[in-house]
C-alpha atoms as a PDB file:
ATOM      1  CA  UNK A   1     -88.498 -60.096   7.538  1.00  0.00           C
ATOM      2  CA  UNK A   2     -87.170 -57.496   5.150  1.00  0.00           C
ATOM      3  CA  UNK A   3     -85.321 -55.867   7.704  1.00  0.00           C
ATOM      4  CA  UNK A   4     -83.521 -59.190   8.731  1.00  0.00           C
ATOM      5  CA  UNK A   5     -82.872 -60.012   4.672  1.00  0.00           C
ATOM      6  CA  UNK A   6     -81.863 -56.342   4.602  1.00  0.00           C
ATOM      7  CA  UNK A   7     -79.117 -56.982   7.845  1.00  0.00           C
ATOM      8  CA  UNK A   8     -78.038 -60.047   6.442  1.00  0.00           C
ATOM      9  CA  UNK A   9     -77.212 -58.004   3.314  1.00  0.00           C
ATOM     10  CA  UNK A  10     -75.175 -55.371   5.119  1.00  0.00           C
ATOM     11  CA  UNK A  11     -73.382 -58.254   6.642  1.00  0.00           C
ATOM     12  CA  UNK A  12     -72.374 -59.839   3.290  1.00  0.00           C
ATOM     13  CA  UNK A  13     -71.175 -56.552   1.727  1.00  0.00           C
ATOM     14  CA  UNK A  14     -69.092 -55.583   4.468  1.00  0.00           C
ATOM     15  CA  UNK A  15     -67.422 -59.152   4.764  1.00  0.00           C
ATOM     16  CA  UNK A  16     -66.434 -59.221   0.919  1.00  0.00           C
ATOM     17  CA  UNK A  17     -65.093 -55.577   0.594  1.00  0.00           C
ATOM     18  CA  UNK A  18     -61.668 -56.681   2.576  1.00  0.00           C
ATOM     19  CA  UNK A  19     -61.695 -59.801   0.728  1.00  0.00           C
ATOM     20  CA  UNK A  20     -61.919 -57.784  -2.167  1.00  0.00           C
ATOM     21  CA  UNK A  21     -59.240 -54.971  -1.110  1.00  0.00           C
ATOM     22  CA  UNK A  22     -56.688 -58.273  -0.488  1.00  0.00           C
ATOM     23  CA  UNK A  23     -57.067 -59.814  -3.891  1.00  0.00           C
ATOM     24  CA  UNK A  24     -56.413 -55.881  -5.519  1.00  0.00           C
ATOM     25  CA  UNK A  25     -53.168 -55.636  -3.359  1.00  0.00           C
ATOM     26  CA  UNK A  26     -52.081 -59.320  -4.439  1.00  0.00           C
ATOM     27  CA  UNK A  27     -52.798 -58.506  -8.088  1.00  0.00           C
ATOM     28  CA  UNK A  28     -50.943 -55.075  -7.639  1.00  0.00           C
ATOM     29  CA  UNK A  29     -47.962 -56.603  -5.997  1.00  0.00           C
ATOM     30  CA  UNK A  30     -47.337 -59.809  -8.243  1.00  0.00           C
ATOM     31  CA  UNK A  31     -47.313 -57.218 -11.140  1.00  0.00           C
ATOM     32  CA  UNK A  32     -44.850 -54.831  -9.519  1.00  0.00           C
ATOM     33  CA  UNK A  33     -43.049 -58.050  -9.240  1.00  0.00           C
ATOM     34  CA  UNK A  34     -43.106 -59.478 -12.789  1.00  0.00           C
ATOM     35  CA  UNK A  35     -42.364 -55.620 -14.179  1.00  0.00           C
ATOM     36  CA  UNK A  36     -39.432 -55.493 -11.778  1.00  0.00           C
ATOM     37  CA  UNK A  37     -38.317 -59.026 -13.116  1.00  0.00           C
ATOM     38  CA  UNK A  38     -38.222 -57.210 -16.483  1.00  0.00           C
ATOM     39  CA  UNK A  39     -36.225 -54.442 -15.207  1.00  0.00           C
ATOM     40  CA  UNK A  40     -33.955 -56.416 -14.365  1.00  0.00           C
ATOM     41  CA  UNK A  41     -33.238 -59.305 -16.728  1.00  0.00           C
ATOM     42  CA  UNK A  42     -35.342 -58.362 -19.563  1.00  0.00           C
ATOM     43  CA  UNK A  43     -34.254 -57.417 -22.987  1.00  0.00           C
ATOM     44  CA  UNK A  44     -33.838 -53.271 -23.553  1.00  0.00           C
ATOM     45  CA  UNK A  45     -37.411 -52.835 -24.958  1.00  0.00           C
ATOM     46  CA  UNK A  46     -38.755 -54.810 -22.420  1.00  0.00           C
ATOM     47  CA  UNK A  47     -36.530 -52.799 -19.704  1.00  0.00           C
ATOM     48  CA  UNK A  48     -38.038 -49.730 -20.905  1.00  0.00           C
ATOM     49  CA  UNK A  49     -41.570 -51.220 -21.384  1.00  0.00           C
ATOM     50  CA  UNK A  50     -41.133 -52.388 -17.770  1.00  0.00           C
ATOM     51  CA  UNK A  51     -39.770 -48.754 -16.205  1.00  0.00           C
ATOM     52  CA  UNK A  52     -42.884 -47.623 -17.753  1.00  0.00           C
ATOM     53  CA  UNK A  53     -45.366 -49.260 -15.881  1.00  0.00           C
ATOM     54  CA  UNK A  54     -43.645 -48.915 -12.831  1.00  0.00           C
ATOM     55  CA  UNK A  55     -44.197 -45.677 -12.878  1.00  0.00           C
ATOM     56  CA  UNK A  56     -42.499 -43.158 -10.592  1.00  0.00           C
ATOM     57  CA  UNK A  57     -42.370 -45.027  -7.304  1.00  0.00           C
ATOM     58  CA  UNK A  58     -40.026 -46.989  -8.120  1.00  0.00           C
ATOM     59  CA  UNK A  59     -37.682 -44.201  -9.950  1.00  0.00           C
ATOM     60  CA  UNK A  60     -34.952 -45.314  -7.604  1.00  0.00           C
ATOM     61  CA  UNK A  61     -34.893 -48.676  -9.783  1.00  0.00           C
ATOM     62  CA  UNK A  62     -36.058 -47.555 -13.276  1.00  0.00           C
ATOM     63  CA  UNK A  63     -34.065 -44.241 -13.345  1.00  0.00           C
ATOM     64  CA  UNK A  64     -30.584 -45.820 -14.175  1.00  0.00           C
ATOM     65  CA  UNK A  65     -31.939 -48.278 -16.266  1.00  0.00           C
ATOM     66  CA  UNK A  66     -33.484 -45.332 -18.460  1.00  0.00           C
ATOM     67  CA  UNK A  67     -30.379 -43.211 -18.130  1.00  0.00           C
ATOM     68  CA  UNK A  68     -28.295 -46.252 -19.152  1.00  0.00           C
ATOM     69  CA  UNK A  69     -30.645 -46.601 -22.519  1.00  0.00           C
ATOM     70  CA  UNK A  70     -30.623 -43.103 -23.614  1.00  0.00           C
ATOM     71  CA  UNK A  71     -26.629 -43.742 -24.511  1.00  0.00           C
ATOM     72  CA  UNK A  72     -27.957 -46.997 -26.229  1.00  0.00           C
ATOM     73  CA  UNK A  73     -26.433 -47.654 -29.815  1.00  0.00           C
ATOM     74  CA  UNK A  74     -29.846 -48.337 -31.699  1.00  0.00           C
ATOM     75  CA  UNK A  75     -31.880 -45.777 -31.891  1.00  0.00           C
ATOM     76  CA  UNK A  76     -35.261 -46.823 -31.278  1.00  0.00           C
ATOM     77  CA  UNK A  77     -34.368 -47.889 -27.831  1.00  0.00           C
ATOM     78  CA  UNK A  78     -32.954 -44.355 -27.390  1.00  0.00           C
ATOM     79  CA  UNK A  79     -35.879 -42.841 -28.401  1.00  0.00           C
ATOM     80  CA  UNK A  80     -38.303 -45.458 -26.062  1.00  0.00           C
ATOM     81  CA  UNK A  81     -36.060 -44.126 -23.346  1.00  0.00           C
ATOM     82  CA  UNK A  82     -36.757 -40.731 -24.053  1.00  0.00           C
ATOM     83  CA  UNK A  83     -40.104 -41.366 -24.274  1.00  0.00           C
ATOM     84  CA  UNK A  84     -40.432 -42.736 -20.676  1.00  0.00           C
ATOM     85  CA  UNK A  85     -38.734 -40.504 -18.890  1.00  0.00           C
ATOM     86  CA  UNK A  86     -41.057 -37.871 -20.640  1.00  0.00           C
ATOM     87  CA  UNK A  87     -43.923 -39.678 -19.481  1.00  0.00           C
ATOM     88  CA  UNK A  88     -42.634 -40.278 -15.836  1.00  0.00           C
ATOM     89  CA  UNK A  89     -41.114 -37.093 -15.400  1.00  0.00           C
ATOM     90  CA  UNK A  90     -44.792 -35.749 -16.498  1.00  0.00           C
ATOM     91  CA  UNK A  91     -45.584 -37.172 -13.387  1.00  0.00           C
ATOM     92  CA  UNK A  92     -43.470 -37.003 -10.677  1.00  0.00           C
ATOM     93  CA  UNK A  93     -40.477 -34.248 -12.006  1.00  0.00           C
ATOM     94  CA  UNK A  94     -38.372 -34.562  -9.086  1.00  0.00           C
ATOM     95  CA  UNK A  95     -38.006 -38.212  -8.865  1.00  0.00           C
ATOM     96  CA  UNK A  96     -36.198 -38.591 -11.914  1.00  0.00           C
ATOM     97  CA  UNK A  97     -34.227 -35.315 -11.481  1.00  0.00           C
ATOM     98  CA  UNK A  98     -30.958 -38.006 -12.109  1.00  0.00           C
ATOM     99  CA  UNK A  99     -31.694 -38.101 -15.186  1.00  0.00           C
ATOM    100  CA  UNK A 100     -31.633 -34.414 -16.156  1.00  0.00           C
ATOM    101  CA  UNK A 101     -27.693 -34.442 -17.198  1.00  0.00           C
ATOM    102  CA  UNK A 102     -28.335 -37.652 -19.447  1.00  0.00           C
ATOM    103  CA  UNK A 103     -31.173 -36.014 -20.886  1.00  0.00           C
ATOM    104  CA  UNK A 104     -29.578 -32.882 -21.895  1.00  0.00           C
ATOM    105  CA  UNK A 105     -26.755 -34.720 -23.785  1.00  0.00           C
ATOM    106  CA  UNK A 106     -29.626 -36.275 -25.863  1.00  0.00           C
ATOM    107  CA  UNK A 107     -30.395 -32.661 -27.184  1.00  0.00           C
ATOM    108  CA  UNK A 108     -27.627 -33.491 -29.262  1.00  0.00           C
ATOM    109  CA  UNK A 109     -28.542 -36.885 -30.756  1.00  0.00           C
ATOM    110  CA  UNK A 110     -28.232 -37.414 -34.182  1.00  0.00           C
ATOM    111  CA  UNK A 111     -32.149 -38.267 -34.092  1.00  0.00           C
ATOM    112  CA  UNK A 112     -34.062 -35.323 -33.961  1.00  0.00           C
ATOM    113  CA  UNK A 113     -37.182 -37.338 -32.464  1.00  0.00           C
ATOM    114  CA  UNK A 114     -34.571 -38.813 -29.257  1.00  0.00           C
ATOM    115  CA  UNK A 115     -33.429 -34.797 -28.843  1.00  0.00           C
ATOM    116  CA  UNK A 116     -37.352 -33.485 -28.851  1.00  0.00           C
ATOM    117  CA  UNK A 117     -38.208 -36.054 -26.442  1.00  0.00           C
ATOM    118  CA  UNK A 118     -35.414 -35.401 -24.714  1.00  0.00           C
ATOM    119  CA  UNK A 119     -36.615 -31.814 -24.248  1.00  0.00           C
ATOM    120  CA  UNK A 120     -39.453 -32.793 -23.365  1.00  0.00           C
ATOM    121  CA  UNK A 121     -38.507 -34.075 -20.895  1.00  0.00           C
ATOM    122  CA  UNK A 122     -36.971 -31.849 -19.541  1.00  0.00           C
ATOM    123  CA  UNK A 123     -39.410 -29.378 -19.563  1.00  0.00           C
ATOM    124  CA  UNK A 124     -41.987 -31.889 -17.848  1.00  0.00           C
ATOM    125  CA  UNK A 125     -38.998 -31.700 -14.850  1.00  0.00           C
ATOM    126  CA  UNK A 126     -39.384 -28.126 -14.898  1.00  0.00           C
ATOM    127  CA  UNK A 127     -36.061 -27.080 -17.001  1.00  0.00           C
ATOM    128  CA  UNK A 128     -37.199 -23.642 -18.224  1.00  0.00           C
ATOM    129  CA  UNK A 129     -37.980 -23.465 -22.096  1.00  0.00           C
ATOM    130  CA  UNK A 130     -35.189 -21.014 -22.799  1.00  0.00           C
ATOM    131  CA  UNK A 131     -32.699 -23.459 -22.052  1.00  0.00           C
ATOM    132  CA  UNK A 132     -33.901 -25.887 -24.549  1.00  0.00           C
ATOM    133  CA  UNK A 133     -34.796 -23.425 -27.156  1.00  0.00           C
ATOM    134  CA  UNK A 134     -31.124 -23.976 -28.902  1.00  0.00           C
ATOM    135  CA  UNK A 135     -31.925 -27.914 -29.340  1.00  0.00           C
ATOM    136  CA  UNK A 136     -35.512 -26.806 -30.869  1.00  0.00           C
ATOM    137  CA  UNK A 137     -34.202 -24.122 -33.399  1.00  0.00           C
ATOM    138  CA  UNK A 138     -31.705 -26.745 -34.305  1.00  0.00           C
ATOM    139  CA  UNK A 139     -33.936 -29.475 -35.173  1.00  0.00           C
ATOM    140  CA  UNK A 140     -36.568 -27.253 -37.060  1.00  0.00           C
ATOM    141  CA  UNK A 141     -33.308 -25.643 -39.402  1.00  0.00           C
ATOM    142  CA  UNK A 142     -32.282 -29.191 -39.992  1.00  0.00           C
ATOM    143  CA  UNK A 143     -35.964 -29.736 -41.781  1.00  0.00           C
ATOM    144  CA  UNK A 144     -37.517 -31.644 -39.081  1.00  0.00           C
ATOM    145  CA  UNK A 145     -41.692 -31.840 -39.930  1.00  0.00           C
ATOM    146  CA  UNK A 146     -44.729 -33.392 -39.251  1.00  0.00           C
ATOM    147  CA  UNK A 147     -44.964 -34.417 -35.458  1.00  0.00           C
ATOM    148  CA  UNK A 148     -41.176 -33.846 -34.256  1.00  0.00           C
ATOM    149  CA  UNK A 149     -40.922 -30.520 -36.307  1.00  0.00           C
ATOM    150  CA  UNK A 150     -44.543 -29.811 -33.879  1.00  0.00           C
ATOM    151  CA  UNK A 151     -42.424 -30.792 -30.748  1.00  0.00           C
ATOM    152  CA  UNK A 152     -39.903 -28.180 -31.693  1.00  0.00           C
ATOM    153  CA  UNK A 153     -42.051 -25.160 -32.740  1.00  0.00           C
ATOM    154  CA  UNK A 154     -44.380 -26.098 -30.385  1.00  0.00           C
ATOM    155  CA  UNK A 155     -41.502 -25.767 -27.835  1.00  0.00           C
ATOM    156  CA  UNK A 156     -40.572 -21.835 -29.012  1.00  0.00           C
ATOM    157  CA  UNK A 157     -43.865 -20.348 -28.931  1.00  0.00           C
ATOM    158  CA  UNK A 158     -43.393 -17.789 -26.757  1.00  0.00           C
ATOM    159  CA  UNK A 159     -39.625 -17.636 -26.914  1.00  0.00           C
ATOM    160  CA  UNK A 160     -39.386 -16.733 -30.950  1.00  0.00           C
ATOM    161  CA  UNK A 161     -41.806 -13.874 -31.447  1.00  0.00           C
ATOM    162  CA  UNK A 162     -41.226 -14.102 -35.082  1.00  0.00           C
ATOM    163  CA  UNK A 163     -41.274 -17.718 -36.156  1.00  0.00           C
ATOM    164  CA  UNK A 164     -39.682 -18.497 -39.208  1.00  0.00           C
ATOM    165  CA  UNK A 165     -41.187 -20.099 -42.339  1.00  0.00           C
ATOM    166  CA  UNK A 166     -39.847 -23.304 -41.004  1.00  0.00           C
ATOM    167  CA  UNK A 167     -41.145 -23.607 -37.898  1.00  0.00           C
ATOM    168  CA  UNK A 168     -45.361 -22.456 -39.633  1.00  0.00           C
ATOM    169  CA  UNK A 169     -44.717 -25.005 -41.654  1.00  0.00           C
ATOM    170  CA  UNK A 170     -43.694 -27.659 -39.455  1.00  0.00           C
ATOM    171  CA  UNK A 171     -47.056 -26.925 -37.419  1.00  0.00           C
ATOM    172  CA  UNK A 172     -49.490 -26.415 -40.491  1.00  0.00           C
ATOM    173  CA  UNK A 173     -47.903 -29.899 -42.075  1.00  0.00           C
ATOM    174  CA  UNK A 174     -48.225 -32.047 -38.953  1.00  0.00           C
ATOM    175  CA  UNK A 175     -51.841 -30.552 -38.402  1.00  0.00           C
ATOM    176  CA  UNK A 176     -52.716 -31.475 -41.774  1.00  0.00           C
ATOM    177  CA  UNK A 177     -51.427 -34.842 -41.632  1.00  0.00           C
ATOM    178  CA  UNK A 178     -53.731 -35.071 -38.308  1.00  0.00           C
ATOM    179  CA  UNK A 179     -56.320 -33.978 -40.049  1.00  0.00           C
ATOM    180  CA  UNK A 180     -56.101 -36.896 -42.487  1.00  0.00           C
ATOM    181  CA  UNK A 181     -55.673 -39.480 -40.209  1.00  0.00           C
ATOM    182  CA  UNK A 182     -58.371 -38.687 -37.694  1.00  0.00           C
ATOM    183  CA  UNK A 183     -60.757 -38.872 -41.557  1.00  0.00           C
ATOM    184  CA  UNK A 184     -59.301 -41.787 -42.039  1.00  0.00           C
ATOM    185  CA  UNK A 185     -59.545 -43.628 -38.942  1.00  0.00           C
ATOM    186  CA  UNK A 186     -61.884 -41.465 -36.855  1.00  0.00           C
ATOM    187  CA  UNK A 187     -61.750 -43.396 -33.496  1.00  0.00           C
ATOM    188  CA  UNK A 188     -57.703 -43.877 -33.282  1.00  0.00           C
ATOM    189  CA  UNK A 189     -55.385 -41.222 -32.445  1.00  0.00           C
ATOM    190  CA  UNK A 190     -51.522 -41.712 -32.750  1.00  0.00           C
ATOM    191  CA  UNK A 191     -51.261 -38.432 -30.415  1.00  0.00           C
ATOM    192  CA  UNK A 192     -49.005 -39.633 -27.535  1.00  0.00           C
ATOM    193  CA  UNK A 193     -50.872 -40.512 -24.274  1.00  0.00           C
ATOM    194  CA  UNK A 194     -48.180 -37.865 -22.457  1.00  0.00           C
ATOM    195  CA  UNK A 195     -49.694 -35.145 -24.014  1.00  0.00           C
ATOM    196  CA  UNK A 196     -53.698 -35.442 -23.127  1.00  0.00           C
ATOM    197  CA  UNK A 197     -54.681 -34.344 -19.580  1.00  0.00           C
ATOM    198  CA  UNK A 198     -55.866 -36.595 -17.547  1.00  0.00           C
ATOM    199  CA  UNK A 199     -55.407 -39.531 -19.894  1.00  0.00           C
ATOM    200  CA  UNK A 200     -55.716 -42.797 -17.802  1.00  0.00           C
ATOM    201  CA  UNK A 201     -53.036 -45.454 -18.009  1.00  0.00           C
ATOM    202  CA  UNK A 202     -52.703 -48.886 -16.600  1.00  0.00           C
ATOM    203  CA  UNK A 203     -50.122 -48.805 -14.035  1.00  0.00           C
ATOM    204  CA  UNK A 204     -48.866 -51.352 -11.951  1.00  0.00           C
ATOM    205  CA  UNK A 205     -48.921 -49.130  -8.550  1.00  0.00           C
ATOM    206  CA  UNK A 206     -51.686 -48.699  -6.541  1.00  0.00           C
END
């Protein structure tokens, strides 16, 4: 008797596990669907929001929408775009390789967070650290601190063999302030999700 019970099991299991794989490709493929939706006809946060959780795959589609946002007037939309293609070049660096001449004019943005990102970027894509070095020293003479004067120092270790009073500062300040914040508020971290290995992410590709 247990072995019958124990065959009718086996049957069971092995009739829901395609069930099961059918409903996770529905789910997968009506979200790829809304997020494309938002690529499309959405507003530019929810453009870049959208891009985001496509991930990669769909670079072909999210790449010129990201491009198009980095020349954006407002600057928070700017730096969201940034941020992305940071995230997603992380990821897969040659899919967005498109991007690479938009992302090297935002070295120059007025915003010194949108130009760090930038090279970020860029450096996620492979663009060797040298070439971004100018951008970095740049933003850390202009007074940048706290987390994008870390981007930028962080950026010429290795490169500047003598770092400049600036650029210790920049790291000692924005390590202090994290410091304080993880006291404060021991189990949230503001630390970008780009920059821990291994960090999972919802995604809406399979």
């Amino acid at each position: 008797m247990r072995v019958r019970w124990g065959f009718v099991l086996c049957m069971l299991l092995g009739a829901t596990a395609p069930a099961a794989d059918d409903s996770a490709d529905k789910f997968w493929a009506q979200q790829n669907k809304e997020a494309l939706r938002d690529l499309e006809r959405g507003k530019p946060a929810q453009q870049i929001k959208a891009a985001s959780r496509l991930g990669a795959k769909f670079a072909a589609q999210t790449a010129p929408v990201l491009i198009r946002h980095l020349g954006a007037n407002e600057g928070p939309i700017r730096l969201a775009a940034a941020e992305v293609l940071w995230e997603v070049g992380a990821d897969e660096p040659g899919a967005f390789a498109s991007a690479q001449p938009a992302l090297r004019t935002a070295l120059d943005d007025a915003d010194a967070a949108v130009a760090m990102n930038a090279a970020g970027a860029l450096a996620a894509m492979g663009v060797a650290e040298g070439e971004l070095a100018a951008a970095r020293r740049r933003v850390l003479a202009a007074g940048a601190r706290d987390y994008v004067g870390f981007l930028a120092a962080r950026g010429l270790a290795g490169i500047d063999q003598r770092p400049g009073c600036c650029r210790i500062c920049s790291i000692t300040s924005w390590t202090r302030s994290r410091r304080r914040r993880v006291t404060i508020q021991p189990t949230t971290s503001s630390w970008p999700r780009r920059h821990w290995p291994g960090w999972w992410r919802p995604r809406t590709v399979r």
